[in-house]
Protein backbone atom coordinates (compact mmCIF):
# COMPACT_ATOMS: atom_id res chain seq x y z
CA UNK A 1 154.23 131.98 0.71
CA UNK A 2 153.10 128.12 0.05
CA UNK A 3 154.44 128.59 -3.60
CA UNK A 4 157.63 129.28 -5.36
CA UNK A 5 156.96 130.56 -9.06
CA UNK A 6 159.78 129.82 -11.78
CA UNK A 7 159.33 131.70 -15.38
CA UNK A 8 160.63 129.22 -17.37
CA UNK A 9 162.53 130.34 -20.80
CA UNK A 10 159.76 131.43 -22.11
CA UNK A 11 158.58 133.64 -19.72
CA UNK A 12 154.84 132.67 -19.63
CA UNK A 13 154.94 129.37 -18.86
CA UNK A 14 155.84 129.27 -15.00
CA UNK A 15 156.98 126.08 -13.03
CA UNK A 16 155.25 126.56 -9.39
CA UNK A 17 156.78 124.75 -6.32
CA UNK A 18 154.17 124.52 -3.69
CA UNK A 19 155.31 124.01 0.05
CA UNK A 20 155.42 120.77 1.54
CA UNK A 21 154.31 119.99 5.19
CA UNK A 22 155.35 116.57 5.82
CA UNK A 23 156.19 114.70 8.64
CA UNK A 24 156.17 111.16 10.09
CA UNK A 25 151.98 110.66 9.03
CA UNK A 26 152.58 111.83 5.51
CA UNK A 27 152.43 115.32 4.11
CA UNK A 28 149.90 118.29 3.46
CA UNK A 29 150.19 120.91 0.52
CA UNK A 30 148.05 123.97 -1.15
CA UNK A 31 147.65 123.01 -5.18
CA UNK A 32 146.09 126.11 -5.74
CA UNK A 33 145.37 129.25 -4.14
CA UNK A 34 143.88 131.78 -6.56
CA UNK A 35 145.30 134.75 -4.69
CA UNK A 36 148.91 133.98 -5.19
CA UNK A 37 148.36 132.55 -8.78
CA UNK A 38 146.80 135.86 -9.52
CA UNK A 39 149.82 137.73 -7.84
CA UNK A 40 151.99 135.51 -10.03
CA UNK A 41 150.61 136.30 -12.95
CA UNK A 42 147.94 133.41 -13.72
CA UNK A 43 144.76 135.37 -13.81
CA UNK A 44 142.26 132.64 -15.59
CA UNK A 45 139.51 131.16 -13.95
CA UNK A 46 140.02 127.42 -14.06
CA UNK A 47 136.41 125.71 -14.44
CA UNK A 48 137.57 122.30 -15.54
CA UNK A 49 139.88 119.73 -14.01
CA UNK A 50 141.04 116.64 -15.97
CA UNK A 51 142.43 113.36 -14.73
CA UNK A 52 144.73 110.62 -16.35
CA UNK A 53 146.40 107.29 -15.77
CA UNK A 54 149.13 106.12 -18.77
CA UNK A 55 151.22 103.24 -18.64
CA UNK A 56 154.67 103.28 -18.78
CA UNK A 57 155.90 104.55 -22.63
CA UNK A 58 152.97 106.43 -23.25
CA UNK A 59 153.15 109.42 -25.25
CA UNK A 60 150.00 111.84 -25.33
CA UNK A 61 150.30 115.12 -27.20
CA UNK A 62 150.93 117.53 -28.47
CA UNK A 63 147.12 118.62 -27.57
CA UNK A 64 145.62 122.51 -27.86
CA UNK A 65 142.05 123.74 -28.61
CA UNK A 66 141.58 126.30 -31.60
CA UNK A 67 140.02 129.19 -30.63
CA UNK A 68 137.45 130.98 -29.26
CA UNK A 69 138.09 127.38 -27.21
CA UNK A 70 141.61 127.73 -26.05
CA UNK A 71 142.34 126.53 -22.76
CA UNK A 72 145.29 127.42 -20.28
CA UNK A 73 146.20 124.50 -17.93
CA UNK A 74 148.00 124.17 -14.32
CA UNK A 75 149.33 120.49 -14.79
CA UNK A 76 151.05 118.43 -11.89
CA UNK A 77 151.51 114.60 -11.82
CA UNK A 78 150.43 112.78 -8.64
CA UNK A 79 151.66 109.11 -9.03
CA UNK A 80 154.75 108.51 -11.18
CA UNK A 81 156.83 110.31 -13.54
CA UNK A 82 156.78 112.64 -16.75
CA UNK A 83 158.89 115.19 -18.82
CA UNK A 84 155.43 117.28 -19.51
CA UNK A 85 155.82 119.67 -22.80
CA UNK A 86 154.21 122.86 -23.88
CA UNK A 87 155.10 124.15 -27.33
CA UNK A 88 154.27 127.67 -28.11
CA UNK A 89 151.75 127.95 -31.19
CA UNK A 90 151.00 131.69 -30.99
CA UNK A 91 151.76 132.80 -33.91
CA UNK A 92 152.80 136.44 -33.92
CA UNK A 93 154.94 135.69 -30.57
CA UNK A 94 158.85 135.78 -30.43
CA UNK A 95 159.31 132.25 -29.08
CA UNK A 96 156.95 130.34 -32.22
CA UNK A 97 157.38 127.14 -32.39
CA UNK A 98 159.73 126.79 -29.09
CA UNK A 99 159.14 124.90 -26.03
CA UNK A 100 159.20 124.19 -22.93
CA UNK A 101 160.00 120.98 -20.82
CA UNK A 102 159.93 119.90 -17.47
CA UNK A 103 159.91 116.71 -15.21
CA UNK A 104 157.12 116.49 -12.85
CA UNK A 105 156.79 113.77 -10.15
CA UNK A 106 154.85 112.69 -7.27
CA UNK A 107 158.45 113.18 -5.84
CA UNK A 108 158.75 116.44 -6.61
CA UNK A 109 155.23 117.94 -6.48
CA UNK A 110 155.81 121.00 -9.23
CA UNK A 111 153.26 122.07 -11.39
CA UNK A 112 153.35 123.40 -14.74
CA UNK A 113 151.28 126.74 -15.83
CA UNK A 114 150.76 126.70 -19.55
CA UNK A 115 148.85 129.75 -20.76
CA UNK A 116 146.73 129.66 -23.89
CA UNK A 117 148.20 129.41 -27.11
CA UNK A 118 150.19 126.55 -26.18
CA UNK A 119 150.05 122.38 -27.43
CA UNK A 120 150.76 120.39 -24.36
CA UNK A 121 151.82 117.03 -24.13
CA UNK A 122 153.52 114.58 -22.06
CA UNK A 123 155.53 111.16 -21.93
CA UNK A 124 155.40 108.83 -19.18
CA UNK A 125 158.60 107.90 -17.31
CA UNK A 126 157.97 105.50 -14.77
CA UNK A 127 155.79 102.29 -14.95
CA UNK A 128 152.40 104.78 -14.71
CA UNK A 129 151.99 107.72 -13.87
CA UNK A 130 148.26 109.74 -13.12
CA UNK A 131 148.39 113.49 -13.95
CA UNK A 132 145.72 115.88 -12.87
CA UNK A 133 145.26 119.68 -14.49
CA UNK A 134 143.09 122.47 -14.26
CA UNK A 135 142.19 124.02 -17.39
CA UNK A 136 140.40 127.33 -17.75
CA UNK A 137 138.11 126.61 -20.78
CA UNK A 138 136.19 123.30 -21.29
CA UNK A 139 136.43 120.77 -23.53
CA UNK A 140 134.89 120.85 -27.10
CA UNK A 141 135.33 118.38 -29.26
CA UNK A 142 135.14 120.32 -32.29
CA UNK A 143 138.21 122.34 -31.12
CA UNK A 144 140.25 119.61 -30.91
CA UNK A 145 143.86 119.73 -32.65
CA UNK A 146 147.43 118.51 -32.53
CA UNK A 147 151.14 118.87 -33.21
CA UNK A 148 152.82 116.19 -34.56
CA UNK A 149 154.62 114.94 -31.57
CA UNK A 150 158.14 114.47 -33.50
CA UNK A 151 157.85 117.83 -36.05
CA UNK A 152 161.70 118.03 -36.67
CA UNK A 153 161.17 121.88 -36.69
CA UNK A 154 159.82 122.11 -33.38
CA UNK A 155 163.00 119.09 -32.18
CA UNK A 156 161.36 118.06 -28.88
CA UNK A 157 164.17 116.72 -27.18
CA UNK A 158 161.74 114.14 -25.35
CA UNK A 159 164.88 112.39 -23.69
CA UNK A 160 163.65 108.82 -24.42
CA UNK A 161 165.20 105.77 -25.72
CA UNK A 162 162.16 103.94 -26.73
CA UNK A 163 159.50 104.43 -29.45
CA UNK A 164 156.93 105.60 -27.65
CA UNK A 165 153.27 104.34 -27.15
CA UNK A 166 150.80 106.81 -29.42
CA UNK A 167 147.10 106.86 -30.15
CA UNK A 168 145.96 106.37 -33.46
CA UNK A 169 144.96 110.21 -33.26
CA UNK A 170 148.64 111.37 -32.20
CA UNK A 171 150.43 109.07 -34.98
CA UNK A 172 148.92 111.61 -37.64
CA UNK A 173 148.97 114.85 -36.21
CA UNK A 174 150.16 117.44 -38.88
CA UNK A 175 153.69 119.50 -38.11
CA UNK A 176 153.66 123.29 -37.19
CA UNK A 177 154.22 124.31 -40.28
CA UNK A 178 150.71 122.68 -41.52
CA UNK A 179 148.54 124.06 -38.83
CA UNK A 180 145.82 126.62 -39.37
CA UNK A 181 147.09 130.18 -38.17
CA UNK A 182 143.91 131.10 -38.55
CA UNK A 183 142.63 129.19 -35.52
CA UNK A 184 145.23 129.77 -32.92
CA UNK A 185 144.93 132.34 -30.26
């Protein structure tokens, strides 16, 4: 099996480890092979895939789409570092308001599966870093939310000892506990 799939703690969000073939020319992988994701679990069909370059500092998040819009994401970082986030926002689910964080790397080559019903964000870690994701809904603009990136009641541990580089939008998301239920998946 090219992939290794990791429930994380909570159990729909799943890191996947894909194999590596590498030798002395470079390396080869599989970033997604619909069989196995569907034996794993991820049964979406993925119709859009998003790319982005952030310096170094750069926080963007914590994104989500209200619904009928919602959009689950496979996200992997191919040039640099992150700790990517994805903060549950379903709201009749045990693990509310928890989340979920993981580093991914062009190092390490993981991916992270976020279902719907999740905000996802991310902060970069090295000097850039590019980040490519598949997400199973497309964009619309009216959809568009946030999560307060530092909401005290969610306590993102985001493991970083500077103040963070924000957009305008992302400086005045609201917290959790200000977000219309009514919208969420």
């Amino acid at each position: 099996m090219p992939f290794e799939f990791e429930r994380q703690n909570i159990k729909d969000v799943i890191l996947i480890k894909p194999q590596v073939f590498g030798d002395n020319r470079g390396f080869f992988m599989e970033t997604y092979k619909k069989s196995e994701f569907v034996a794993n679990g991820i049964t979406e069909d993925f119709n859009q895939d998003n790319y982005s370059k952030s310096s170094a500092g750069v926080l963007r998040g914590l994104h989500y789409q209200a619904k009928p819009y919602g959009q689950a994401k496979i996200v992997r970082c191919v040039s640099g570092r992150v700790y990517d986030v994805a903060v549950d926002i379903r709201p009749d689910s045990q693990t509310f308001g928890q989340y979920v964080k993981v580093e991914l790397s062009e190092e390490n080559k993981n991916m992270l599966y976020i279902p719907e019903g999740f905000a996802h964000g991310f902060v970069v870690l090295s000097e850039e870093a590019e980040l490519c994701y598949k997400a199973s809904g497309e964009y619309n603009p009216q959809a568009d939310r946030g999560l307060l990136w530092c909401d005290r009641d969610i306590n993102i541990n985001w493991e970083i000892d500077f103040e963070p580089i924000l957009s305008e939008k992302d400086k005045v998301q609201p917290n959790l506990k200000s977000i219309n239920k009514e919208e969420l998946i």
